[in-house]
Protein backbone atom coordinates (compact mmCIF):
# COMPACT_ATOMS: atom_id res chain seq x y z
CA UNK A 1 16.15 48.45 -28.88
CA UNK A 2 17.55 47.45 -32.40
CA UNK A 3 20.13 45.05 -30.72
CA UNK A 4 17.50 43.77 -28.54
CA UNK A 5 15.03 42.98 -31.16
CA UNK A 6 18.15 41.45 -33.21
CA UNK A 7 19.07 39.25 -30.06
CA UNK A 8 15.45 38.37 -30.05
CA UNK A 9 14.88 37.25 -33.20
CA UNK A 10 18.60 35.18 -33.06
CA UNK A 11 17.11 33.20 -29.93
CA UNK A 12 13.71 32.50 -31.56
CA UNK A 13 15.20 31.46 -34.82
CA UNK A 14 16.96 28.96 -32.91
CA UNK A 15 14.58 27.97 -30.26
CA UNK A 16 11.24 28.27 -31.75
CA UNK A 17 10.27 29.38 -28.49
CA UNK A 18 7.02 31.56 -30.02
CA UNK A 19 6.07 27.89 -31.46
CA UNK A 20 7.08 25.63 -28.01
CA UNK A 21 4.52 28.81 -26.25
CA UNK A 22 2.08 27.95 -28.70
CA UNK A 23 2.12 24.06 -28.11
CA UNK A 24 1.74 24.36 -24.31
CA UNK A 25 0.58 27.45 -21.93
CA UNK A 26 -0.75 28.87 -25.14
CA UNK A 27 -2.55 25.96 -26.53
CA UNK A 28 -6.44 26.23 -26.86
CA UNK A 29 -8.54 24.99 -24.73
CA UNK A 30 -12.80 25.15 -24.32
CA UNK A 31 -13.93 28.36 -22.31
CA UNK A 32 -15.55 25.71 -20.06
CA UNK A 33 -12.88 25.12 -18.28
CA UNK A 34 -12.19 28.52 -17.06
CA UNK A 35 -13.79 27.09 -13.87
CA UNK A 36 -12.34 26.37 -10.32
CA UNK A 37 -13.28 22.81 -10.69
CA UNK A 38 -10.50 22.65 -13.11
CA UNK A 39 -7.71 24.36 -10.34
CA UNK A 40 -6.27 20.88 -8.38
CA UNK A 41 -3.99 19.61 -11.45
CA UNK A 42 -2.11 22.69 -11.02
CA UNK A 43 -2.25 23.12 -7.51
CA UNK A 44 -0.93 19.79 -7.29
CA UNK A 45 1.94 20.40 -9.63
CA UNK A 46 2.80 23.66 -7.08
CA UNK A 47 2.76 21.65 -4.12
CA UNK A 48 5.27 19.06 -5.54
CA UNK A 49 7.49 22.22 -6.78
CA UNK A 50 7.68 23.12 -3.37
CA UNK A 51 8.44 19.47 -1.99
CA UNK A 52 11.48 19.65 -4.38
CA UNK A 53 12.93 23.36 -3.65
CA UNK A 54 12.41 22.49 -0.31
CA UNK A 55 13.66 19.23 0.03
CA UNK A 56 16.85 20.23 -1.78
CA UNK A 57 17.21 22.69 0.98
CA UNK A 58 16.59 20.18 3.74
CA UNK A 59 19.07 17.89 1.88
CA UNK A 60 21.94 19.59 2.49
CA UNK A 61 21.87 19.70 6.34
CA UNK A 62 19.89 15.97 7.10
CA UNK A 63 22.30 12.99 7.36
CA UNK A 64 20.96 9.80 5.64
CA UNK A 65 22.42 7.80 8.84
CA UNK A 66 20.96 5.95 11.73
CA UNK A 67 23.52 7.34 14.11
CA UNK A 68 23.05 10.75 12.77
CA UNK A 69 19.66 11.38 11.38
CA UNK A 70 17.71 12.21 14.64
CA UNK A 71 20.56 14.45 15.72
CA UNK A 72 20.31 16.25 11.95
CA UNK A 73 16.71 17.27 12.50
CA UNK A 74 17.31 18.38 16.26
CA UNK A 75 19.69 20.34 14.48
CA UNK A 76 17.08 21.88 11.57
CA UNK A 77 14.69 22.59 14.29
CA UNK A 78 16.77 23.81 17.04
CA UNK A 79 19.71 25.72 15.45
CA UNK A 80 19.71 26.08 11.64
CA UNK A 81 18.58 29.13 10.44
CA UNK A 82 15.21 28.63 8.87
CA UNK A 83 15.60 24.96 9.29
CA UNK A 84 12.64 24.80 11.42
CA UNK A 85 10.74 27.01 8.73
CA UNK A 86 11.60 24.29 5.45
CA UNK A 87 10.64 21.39 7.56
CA UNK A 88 7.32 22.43 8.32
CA UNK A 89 6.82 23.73 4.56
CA UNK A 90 8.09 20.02 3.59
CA UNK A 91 5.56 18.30 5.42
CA UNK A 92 2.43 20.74 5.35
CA UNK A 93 3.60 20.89 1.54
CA UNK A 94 3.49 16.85 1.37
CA UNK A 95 -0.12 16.74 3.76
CA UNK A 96 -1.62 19.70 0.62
CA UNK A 97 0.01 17.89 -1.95
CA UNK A 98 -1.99 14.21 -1.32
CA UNK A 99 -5.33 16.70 -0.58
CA UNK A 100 -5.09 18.18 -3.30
CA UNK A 101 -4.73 15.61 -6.04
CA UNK A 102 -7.07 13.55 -4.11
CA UNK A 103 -9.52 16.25 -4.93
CA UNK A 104 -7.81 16.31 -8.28
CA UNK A 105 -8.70 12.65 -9.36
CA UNK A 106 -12.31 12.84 -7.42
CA UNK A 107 -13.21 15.91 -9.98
CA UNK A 108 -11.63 13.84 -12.82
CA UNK A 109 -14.18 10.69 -11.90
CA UNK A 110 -17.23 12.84 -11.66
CA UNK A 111 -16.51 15.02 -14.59
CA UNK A 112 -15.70 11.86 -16.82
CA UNK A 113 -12.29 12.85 -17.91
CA UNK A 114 -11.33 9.29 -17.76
CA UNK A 115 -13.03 8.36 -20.60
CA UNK A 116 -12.58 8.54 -24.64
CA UNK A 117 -9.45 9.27 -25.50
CA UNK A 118 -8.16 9.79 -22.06
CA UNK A 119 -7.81 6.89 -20.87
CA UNK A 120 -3.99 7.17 -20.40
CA UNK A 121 -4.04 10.50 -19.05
CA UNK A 122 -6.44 8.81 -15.91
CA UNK A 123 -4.19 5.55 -15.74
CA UNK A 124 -1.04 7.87 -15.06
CA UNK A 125 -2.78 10.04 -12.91
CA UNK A 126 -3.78 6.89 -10.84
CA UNK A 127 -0.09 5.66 -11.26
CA UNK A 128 0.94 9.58 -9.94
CA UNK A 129 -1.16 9.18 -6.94
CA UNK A 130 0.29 6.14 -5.58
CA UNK A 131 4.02 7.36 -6.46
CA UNK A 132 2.96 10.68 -4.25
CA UNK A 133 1.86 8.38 -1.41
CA UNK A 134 5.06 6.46 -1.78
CA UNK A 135 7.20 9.75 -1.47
CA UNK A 136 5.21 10.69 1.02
CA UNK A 137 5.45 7.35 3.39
CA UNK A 138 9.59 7.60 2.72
CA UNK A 139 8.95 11.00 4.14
CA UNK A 140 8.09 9.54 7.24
CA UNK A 141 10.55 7.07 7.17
CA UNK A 142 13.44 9.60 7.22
CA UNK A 143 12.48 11.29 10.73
CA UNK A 144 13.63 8.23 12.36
CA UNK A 145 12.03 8.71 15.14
CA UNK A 146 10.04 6.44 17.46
CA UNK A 147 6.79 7.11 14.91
CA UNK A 148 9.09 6.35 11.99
CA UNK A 149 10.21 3.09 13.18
CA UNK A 150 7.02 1.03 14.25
CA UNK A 151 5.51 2.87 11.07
CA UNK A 152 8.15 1.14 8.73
CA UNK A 153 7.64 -1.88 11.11
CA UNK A 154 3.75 -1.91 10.34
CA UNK A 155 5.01 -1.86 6.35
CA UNK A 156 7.47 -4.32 6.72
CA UNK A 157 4.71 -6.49 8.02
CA UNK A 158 1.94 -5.32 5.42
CA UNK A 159 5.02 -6.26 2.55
CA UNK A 160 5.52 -9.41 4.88
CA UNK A 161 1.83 -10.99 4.19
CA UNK A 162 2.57 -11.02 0.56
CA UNK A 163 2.49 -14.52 -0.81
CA UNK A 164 5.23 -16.47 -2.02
CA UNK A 165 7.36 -13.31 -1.98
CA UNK A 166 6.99 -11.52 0.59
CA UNK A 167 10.25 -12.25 2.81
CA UNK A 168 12.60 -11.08 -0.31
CA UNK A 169 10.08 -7.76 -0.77
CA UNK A 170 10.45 -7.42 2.87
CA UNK A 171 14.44 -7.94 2.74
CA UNK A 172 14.68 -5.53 -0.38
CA UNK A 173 12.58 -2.67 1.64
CA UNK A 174 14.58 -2.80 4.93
CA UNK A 175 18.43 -3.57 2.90
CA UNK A 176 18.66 -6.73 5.26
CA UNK A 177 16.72 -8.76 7.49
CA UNK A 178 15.91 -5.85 10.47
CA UNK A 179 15.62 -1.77 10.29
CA UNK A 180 19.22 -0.41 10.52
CA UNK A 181 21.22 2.12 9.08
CA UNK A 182 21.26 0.64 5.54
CA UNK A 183 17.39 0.77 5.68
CA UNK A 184 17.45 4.23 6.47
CA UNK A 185 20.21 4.93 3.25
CA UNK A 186 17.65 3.06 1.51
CA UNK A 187 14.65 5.31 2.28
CA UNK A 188 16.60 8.36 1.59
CA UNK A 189 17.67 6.94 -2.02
CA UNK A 190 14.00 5.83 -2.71
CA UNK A 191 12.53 9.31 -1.07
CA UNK A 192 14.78 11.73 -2.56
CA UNK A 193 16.23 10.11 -5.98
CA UNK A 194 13.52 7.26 -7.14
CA UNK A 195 10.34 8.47 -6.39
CA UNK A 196 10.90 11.90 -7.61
CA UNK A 197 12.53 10.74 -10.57
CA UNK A 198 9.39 8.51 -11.61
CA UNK A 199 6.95 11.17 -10.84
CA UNK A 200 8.72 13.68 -12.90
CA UNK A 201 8.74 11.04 -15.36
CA UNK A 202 5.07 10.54 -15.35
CA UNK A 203 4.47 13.74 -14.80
CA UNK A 204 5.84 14.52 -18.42
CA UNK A 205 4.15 12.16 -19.58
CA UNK A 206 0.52 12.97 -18.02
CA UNK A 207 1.34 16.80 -19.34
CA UNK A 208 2.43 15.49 -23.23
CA UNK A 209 -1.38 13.59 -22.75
CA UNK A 210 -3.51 16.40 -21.61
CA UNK A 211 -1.84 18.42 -24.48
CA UNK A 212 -2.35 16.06 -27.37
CA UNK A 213 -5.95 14.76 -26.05
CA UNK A 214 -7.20 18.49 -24.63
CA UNK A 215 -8.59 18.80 -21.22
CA UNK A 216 -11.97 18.14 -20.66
CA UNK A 217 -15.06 20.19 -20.91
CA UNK A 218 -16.90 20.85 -18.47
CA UNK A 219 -19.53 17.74 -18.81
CA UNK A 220 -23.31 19.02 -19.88
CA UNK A 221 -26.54 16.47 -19.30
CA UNK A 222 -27.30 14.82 -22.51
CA UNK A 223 -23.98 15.31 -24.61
CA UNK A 224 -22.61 11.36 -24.71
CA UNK A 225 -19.15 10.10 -25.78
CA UNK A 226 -19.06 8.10 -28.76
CA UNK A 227 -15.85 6.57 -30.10
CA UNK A 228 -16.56 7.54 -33.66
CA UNK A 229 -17.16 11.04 -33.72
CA UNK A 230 -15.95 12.70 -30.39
CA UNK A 231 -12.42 13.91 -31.01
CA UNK A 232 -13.74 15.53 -34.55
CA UNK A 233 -16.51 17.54 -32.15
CA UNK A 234 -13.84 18.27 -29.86
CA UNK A 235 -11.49 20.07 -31.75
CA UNK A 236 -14.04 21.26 -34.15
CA UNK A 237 -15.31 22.74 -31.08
CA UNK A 238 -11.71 23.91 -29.41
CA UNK A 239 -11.51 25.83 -33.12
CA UNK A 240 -14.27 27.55 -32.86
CA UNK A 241 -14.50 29.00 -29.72
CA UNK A 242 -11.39 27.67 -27.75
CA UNK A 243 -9.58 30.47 -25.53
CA UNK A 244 -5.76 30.01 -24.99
CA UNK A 245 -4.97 28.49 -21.54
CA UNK A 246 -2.81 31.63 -21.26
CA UNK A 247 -3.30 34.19 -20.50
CA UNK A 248 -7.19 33.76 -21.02
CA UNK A 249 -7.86 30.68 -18.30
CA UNK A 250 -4.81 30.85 -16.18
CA UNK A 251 -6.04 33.70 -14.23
CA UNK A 252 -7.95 31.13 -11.45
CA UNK A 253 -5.30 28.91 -11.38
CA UNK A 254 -2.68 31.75 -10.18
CA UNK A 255 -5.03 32.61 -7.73
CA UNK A 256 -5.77 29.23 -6.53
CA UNK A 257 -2.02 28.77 -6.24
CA UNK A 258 -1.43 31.58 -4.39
CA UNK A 259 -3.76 30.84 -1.70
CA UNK A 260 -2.44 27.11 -1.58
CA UNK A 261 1.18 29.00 -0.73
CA UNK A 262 -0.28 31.60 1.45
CA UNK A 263 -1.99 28.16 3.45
CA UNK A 264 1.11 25.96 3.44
CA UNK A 265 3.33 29.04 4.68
CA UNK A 266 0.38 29.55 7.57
CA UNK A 267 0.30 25.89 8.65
CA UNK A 268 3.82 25.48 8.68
CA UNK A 269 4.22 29.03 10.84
CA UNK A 270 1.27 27.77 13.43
CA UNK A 271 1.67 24.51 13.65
CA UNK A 272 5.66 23.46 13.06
CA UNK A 273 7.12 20.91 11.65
CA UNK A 274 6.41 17.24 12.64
CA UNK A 275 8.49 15.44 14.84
CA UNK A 276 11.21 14.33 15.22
CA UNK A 277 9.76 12.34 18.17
CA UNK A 278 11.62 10.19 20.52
CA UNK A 279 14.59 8.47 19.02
CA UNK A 280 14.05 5.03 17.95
CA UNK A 281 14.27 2.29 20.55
CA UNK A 282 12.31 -1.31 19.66
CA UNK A 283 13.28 -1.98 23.21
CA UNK A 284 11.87 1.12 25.27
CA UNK A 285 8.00 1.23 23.25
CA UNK A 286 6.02 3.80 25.77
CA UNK A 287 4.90 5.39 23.01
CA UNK A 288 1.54 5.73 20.65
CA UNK A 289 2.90 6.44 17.17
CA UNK A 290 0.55 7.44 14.64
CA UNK A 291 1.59 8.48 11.32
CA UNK A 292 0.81 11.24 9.10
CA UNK A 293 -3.10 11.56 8.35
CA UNK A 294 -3.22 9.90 5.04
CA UNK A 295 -2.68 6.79 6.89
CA UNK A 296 -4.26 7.17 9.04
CA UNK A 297 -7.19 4.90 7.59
CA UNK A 298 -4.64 1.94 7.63
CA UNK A 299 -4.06 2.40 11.10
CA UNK A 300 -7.46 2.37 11.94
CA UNK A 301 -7.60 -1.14 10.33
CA UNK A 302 -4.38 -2.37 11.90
CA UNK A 303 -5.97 -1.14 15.41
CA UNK A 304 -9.11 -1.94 15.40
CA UNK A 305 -9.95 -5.16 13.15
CA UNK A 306 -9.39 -8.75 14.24
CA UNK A 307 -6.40 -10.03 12.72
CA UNK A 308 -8.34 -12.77 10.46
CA UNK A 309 -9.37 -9.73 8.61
CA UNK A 310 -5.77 -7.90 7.85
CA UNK A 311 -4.61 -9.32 5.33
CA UNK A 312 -7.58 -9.40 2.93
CA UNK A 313 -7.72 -5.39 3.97
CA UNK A 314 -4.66 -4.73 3.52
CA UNK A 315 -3.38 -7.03 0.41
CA UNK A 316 -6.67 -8.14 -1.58
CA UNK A 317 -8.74 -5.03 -1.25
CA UNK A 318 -5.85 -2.47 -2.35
CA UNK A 319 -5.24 -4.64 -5.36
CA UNK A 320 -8.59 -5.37 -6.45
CA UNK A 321 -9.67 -1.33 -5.52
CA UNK A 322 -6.36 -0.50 -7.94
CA UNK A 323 -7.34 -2.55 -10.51
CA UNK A 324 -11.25 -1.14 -10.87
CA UNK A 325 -9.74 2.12 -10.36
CA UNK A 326 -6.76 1.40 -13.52
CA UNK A 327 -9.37 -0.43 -16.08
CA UNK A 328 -12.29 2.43 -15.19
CA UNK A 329 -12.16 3.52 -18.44
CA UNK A 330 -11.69 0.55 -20.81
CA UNK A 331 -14.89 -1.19 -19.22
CA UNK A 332 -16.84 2.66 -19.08
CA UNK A 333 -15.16 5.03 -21.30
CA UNK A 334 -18.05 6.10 -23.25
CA UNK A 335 -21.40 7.20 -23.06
CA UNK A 336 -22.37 10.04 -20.00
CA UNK A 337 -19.75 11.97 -18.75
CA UNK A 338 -22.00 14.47 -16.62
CA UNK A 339 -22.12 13.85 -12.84
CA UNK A 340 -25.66 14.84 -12.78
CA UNK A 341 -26.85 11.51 -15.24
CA UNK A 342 -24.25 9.29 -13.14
CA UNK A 343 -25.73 8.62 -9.61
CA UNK A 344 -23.82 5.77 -9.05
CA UNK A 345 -20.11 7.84 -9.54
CA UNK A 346 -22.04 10.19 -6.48
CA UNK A 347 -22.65 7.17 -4.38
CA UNK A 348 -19.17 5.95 -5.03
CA UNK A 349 -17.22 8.93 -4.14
CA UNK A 350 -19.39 9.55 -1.14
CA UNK A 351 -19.28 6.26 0.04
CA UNK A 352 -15.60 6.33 -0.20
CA UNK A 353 -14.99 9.96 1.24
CA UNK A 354 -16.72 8.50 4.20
CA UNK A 355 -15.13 5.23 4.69
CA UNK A 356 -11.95 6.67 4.68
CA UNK A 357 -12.56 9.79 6.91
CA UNK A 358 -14.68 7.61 9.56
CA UNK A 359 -11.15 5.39 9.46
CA UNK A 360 -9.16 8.74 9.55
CA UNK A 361 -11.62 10.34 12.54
CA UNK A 362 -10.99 6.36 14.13
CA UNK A 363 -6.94 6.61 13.73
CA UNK A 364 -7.03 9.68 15.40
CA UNK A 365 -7.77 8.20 19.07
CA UNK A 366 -7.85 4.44 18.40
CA UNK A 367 -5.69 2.09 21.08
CA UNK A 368 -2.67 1.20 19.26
CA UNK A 369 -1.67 -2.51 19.72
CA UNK A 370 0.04 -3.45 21.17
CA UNK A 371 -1.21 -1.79 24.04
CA UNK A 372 2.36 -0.26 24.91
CA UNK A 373 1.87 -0.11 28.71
CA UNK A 374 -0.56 -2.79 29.50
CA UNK A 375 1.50 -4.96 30.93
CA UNK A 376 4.65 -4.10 31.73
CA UNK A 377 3.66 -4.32 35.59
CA UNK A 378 2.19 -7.36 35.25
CA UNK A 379 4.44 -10.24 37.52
CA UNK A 380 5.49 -13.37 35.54
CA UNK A 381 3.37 -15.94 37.03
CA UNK A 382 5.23 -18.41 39.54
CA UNK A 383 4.45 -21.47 37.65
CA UNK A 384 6.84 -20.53 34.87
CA UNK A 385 9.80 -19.76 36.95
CA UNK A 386 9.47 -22.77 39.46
CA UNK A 387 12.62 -24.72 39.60
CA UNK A 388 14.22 -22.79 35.94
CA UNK A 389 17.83 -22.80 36.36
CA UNK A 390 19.82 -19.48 36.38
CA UNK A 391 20.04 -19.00 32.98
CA UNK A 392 16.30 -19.23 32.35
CA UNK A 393 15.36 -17.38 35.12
CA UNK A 394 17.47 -14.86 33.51
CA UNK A 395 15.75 -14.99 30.41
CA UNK A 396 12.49 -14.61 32.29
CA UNK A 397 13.68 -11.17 33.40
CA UNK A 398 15.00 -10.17 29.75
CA UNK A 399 11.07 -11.05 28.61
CA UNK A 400 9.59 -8.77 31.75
CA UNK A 401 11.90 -5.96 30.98
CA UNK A 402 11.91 -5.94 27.39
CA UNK A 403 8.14 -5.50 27.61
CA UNK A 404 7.72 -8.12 25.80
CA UNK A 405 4.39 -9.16 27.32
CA UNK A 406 3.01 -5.90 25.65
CA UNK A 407 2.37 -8.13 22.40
CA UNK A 408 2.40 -11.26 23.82
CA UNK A 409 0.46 -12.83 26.95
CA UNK A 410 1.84 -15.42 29.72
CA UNK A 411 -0.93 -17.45 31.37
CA UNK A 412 -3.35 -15.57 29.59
CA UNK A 413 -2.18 -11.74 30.85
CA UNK A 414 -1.01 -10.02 28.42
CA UNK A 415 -0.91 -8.55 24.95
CA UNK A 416 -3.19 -9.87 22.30
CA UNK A 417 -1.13 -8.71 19.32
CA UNK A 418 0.95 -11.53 19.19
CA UNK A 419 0.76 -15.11 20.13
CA UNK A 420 0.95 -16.22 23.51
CA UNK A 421 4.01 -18.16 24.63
CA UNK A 422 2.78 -20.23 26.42
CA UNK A 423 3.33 -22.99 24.25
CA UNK A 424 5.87 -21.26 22.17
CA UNK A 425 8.46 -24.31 22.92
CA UNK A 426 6.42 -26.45 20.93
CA UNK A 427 5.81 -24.77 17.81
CA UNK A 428 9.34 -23.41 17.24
CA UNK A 429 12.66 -25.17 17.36
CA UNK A 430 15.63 -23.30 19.11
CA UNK A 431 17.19 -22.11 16.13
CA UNK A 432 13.58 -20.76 14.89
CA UNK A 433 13.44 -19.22 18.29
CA UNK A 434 16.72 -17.37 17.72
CA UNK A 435 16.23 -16.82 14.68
CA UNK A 436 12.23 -15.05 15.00
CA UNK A 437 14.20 -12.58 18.05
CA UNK A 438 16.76 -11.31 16.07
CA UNK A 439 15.49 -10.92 12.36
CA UNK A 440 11.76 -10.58 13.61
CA UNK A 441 8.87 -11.59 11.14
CA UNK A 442 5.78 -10.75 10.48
CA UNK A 443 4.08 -8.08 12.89
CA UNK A 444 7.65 -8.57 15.41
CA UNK A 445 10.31 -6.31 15.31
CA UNK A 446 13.65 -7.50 14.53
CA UNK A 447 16.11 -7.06 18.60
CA UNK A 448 18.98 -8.47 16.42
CA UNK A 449 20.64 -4.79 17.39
CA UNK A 450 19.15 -4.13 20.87
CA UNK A 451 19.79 -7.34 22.69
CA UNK A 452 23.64 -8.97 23.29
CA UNK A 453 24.34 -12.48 22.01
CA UNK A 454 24.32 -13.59 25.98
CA UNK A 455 20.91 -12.02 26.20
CA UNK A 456 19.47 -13.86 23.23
CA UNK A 457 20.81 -16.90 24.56
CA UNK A 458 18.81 -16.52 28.27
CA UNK A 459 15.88 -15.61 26.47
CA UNK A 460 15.24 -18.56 24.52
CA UNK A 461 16.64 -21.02 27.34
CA UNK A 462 13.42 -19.73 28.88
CA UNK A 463 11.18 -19.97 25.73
CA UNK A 464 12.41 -23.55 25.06
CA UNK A 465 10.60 -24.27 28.79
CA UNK A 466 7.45 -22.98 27.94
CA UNK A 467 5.73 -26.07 27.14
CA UNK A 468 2.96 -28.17 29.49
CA UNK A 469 5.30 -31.35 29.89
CA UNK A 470 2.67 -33.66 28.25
CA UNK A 471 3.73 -31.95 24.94
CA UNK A 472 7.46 -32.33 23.17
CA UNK A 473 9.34 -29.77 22.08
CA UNK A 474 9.30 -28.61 18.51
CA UNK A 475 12.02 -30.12 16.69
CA UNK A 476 13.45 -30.11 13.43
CA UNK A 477 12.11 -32.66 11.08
CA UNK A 478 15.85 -34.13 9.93
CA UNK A 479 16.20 -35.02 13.48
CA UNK A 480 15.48 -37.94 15.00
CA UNK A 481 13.00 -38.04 17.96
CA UNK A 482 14.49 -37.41 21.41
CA UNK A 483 13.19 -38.14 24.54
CA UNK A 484 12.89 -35.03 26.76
CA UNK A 485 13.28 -34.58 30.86
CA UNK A 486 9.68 -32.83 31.79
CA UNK A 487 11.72 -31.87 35.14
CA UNK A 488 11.86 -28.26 34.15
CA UNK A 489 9.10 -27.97 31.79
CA UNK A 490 5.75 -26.22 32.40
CA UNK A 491 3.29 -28.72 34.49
CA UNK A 492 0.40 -29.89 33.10
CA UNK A 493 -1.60 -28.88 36.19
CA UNK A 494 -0.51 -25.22 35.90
């Protein structure tokens, strides 16, 4: 016991670690918060332990490649030992881990923990969220699967509609100009390296804030927050009858934790692990992906909205909801804090719990579009295959089989999510044609990897003739006008 006490003492005397106990899981806090209102921060910070031990373990069997990847987690499920297990603790850990510290920053709003002196400890918490939807949207990326690939598509479109920048964001997302094998190193890079790396980072940081500014008390009616005297009350008050977070409030959030393990460990035994799903084909789209439910609200919009009204949801309102959300407590960080004197923070966060789970409930069973089997029976009408020459007529077939037609319509059958092509012919120029198959843009997938040079070639030879002949062709503007045969071209009388 001597030599114990004497190797004791020689570790402390070095460490401080009494003092470093004292600064953190002992520090005082007020007995208010002994409360299971105050449970989500650390239920969060358990969930995203458990995302790490387990991705770590994951890490070591999934290959990062787009020849590989689908086969790796065929692998995890079907013959690693407890591969099947981690996967399913990955992703019900990632689904708890966004519940959670949604819950997390609702309490913080209504309790008014964003204001006076807080106001970092909120703005890194809002920064936290969006890193934890980040990780978990590479999450999805890395299944590679048929969900995975129009799910990065739908990004790469959302990233598209940015102004001015948008093709070089959408270029730096996907490592090139279509999803390939270096988008998928990418993903795993940004998924298992960057995003943990800046959450741990601001993590640290949010942790050094709630230390040096307290947590908040539990908010009473009447008791306002005034710039000039509220820290001396608070720690005047923390003095006086402050409890140590350990091992006096620490008790709830052990047992929270342990029921947020015992519920991740169910989940993941009941339900599985998700996907992978079909491996990913742009060419063969039978299928109705829908991603992971806290995105569900965006595919709701992407579904069911006209188009006109995308990008404002998807670009403005984001940025202008961030902002309010960022500045919350420079414009309102005194005054009230309790819930009960704050209607308006109700209305807010009930308004907003229902927006988002009507558009969750709608994502669940709304008609993805395109419409992936709408038309793919559909005949090519005969007016746009009269007198083509073998190479079109080719090209005609590639744009039946291809399902093409799903997004885009022909004589008015067809898919509504793209343009028709009708009159492609005279709003792109062959090289723009060639060009929009095999990089894609916008809402388009890139084919530069599914279809042969000779097919690209018969494809547009029959876009370039679908024009009514009293149009011209779109042409490049450092060309000189050219007179065109309407012999093959689409009658006007069609």
């Amino acid at each position: 016991m001597v030599m114990l006490r004497s190797l004791a003492l020689w570790i402390e005397n070095r460490l401080h670690l009494v003092k470093v106990f004292e600064a953190t899981a002992g520090h005082k806090v007020p007995p208010s918060t002994n409360s299971w209102f105050y449970v989500f921060g650390s239920g969060t910070l358990l969930c995203f332990v458990l995302q790490i031990i387990t991705g770590i373990c994951l890490a070591l069997v999934y290959v990062p490649s787009a020849s590989q990847a689908w086969p790796s987690l065929q692998y995890l499920n079907n013959q690693q030992f407890l591969g099947a297990f981690l996967r399913a603790v990955h992703n019900w850990g990632s689904i708890f881990m966004v519940a959670i510290m949604s819950l997390h920053l609702v309490q913080t709003f209504l309790f008014g923990a964003y204001k006076y002196p807080r106001e970092l400890t909120w703005v890194s918490g809002c920064v936290l969220f969006l890193c934890t939807l980040g990780m978990a949207f590479t999450g999805q990326v890395l299944r590679f699967d048929q969900d995975a690939y129009w799910g990065l598509g739908i990004g790469a479109s959302i990233m598209g509609r940015v102004p001015f920048i948008g093709a070089q964001l959408v270029h730096f997302m996907l490592a090139g100009s279509i999803i390939a094998g270096e988008t998928l190193s990418r993903f795993f890079t940004m998924h298992v390296f960057v995003v943990p790396g800046m959450i741990i980072a601001l993590l640290s940081l949010h942790l050094r804030l709630v230390l040096t500014k307290g947590i908040n008390e539990y908010p009473q009616p009447g008791q306002l927050v005034s710039k000039e005297t509220y820290e001396n009350e608070y720690e005047e008050a923390v003095h006086k009858s402050g409890v140590p977070f350990v091992p006096d409030v620490i008790g709830k959030d052990l047992i929270f934790s342990a029921f947020l393990v015992v519920a991740i460990v169910t989940c993941a035994l009941v339900f599985g692990p998700a996907g992978p799903n079909g491996p990913p084909n742009p060419t063969l789209i039978h299928t109705a992906p829908k991603p992971d439910f806290y995105f569900l609200p965006v595919y709701a919009i992407l579904a069911l909205l006209p188009a006109y009204m995308e990008t404002f949801l998807l670009l403005v309102a984001p940025v202008i909801g961030l902002a309010v959300l960022i500045l919350l407590p420079f414009y309102s960080g005194t005054g009230e804090k309790s819930y009960r004197r704050r209607p308006i923070a109700i209305v807010i966060v009930v308004l907003a719990f229902l927006t988002v789970g009507i558009l969750a409930h709608l994502g669940t069973f709304a008609p993805w579009s395109p419409h992936m089997d709408a038309w793919s029976g559909a005949p090519t009408p005969v007016a746009f295959i009269r007198d083509r020459s073998g190479l079109e007529l080719q090209g005609a077939l590639l744009i039946q089989g291809k399902q093409c037609r799903n997004c885009h319509s022909l004589n008015g059958e067809g898919g509504l999510r793209g343009p028709a092509l009708d009159t492609v012919a005279t709003r792109l120029t062959r090289d723009e044609l060639v060009r929009q198959v095999i990089q894609g843009s916008g809402n388009m997938p890139a084919y530069g990897k599914n279809l042969s040079p000779a097919e690209v070639t018969a494809l547009v030879a029959f876009m370039e003739t679908l024009r009514p002949s009293y149009q011209p062709p779109a042409r490049d503007s450092t060309e000189s006008v050219r007179l065109h045969s309407p012999s093959k071209d689409l009658r006007a009388d069609r």
